[in-house]
Protein backbone atom coordinates (compact mmCIF):
# COMPACT_ATOMS: atom_id res chain seq x y z
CA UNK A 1 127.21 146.56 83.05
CA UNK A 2 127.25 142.84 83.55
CA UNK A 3 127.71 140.88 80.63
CA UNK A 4 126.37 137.20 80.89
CA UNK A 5 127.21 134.47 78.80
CA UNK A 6 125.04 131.38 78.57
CA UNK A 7 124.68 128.45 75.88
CA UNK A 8 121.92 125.43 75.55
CA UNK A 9 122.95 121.97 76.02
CA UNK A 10 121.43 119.68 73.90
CA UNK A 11 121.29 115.63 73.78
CA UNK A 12 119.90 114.22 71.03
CA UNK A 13 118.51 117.37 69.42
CA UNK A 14 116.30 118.29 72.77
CA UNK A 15 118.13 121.20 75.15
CA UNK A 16 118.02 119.68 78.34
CA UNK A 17 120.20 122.79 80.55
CA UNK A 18 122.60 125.68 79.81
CA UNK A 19 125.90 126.77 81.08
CA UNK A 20 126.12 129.71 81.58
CA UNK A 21 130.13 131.27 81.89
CA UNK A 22 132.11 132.06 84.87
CA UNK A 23 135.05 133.00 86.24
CA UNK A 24 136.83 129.72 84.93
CA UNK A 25 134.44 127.88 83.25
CA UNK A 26 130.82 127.34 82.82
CA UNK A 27 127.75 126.19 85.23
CA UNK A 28 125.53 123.96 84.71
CA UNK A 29 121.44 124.75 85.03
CA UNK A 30 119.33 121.97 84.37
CA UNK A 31 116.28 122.68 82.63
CA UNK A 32 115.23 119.02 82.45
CA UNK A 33 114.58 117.14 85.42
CA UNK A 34 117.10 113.90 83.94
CA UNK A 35 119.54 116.21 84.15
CA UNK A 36 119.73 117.08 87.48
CA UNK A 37 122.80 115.15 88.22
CA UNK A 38 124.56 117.86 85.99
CA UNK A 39 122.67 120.71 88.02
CA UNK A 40 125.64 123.40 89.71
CA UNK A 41 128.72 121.29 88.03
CA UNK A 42 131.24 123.69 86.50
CA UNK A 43 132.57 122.58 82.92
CA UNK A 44 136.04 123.68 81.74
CA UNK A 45 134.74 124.43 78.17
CA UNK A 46 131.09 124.30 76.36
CA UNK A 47 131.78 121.10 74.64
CA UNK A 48 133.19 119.52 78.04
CA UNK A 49 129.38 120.22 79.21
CA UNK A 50 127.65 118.96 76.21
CA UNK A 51 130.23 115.40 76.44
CA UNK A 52 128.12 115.30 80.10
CA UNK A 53 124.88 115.99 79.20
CA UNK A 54 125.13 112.89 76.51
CA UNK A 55 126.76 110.56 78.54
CA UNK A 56 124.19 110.88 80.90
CA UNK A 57 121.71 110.89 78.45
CA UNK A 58 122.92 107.47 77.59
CA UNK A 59 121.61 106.20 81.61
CA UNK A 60 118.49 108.33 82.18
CA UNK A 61 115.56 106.69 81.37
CA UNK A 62 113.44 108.58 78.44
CA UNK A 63 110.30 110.00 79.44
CA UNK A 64 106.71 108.19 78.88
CA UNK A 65 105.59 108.17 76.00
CA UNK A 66 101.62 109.82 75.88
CA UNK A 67 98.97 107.12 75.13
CA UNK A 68 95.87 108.41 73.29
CA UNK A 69 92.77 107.02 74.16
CA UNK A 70 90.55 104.77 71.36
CA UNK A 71 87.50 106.26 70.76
């Protein structure tokens, strides 16, 4: 049996990929599309991962906001 490890990366309270373990370290799986930079990068540790995810999260641009229409 194949035991799989994975973990959600968050920035700013929203999970934006996982990691999921390997051999020596973890991998990187985008599951937003700012975060595709990260996508396939092996981490060392969890926490090296989530340092990533925020320092990116400090460049990409945030996502439109939805405008509701007057009535």
């Amino acid at each position: 049996m194949v035991r799989s490890e994975a973990f959600t990366i968050e920035v700013a309270g929203e999970a934006v990929g996982i990691v999921v373990a390997q051999k020596r370290g973890f991998r990187f799986y985008a599951s937003d599309s700012r975060y595709q930079h990260l996508e396939g990068q092996d981490f060392r540790t969890v926490p090296d991962a989530e340092r990533a995810a925020r320092d990116l999260g400090r460049t990409v641009a945030s996502p439109p906001k939805a405008v509701g229409i007057a009535s």
